[in-house]
Protein backbone atom coordinates (compact mmCIF):
# COMPACT_ATOMS: atom_id res chain seq x y z
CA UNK A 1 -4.68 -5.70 7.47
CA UNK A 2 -2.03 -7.62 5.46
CA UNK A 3 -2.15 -10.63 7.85
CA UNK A 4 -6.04 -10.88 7.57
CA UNK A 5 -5.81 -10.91 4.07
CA UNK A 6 -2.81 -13.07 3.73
CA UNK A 7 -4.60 -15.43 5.68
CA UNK A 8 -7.65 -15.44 4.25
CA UNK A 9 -6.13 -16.34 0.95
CA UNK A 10 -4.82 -18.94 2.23
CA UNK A 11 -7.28 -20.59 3.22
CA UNK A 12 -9.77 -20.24 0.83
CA UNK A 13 -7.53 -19.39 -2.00
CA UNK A 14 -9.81 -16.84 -4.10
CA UNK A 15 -11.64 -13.88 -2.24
CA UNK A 16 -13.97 -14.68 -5.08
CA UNK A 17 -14.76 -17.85 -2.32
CA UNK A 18 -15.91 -16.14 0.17
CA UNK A 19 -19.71 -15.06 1.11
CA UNK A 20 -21.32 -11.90 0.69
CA UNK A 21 -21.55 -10.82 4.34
CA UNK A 22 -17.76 -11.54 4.67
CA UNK A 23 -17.08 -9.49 1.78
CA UNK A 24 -18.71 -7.14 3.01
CA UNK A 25 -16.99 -6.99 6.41
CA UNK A 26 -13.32 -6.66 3.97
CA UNK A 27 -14.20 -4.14 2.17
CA UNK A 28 -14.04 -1.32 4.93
CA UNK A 29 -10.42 -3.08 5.59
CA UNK A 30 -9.73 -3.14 1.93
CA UNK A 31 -10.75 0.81 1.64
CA UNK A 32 -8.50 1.29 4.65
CA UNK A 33 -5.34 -0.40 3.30
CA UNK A 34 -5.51 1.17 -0.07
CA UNK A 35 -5.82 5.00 2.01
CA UNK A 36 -2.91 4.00 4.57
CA UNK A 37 -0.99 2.76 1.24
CA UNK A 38 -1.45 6.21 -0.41
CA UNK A 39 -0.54 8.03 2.23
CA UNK A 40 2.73 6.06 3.25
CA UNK A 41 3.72 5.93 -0.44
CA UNK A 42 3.68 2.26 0.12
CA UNK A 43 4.21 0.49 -3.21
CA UNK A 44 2.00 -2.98 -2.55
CA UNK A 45 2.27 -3.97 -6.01
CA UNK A 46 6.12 -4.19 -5.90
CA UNK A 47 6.24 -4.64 -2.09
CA UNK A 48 3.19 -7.21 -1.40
CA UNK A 49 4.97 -10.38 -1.72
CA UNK A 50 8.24 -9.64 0.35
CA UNK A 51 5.54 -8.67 2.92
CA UNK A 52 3.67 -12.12 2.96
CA UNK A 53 7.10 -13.61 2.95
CA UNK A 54 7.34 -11.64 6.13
CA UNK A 55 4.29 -12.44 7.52
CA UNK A 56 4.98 -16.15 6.77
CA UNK A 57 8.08 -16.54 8.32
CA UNK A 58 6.58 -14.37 11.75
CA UNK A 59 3.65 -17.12 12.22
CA UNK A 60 5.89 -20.70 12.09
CA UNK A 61 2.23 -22.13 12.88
CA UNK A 62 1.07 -21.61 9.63
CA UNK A 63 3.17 -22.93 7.29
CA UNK A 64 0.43 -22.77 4.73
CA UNK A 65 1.32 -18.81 4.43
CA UNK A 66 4.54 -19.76 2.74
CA UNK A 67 2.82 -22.09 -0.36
CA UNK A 68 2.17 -19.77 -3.05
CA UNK A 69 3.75 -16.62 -1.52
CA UNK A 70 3.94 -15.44 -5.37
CA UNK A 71 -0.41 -16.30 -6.11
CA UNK A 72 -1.13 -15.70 -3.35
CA UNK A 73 0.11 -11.64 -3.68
CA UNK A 74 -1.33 -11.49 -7.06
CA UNK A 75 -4.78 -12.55 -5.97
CA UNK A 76 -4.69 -9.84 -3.17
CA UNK A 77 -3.49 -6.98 -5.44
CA UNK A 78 -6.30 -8.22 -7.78
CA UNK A 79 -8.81 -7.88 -4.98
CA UNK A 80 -7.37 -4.69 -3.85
CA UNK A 81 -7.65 -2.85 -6.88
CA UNK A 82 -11.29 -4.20 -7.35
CA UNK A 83 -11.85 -1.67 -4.29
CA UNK A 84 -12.07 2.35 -4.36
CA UNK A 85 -10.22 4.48 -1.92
């Protein structure tokens, strides 16, 4: 779920960007993550960026997933915490 969201954001930089019927779509995924993350204990707002760091460096291709490591995890924890578990 990380790596669609990582690359969504970017791409299009804000989820605020994107169209209704794809937000829609994220929203089960966002409800998901935020569930998985409560029951791992996983800390995303303290772990989220070394995890797009991660993800960056595992997909060479797409270099763009290493500009803005640090905005980009603060507009997915924004986006996550929009959502309810």
């Amino acid at each position: 779920m990380v790596r669609v969201f990582h690359r969504i954001v970017a791409d299009v930089k804000s989820f605020s960007n994107l169209s209704v019927s794809r937000k829609e779509k994220l929203i089960l995924l966002r409800r998901k993550f935020l569930k998985n993350s409560l029951t791992l204990g996983f800390d995303y707002r303290n772990e989220l960026e070394a995890l797009l760091i991660l993800n960056g460096k595992l997909q060479s291709c797409f270099p763009e997933l290493l500009v803005g490591v640090d905005l980009q995890a603060v507009e997915i924890i924004k986006w996550l915490e929009r959502g309810k578990i």
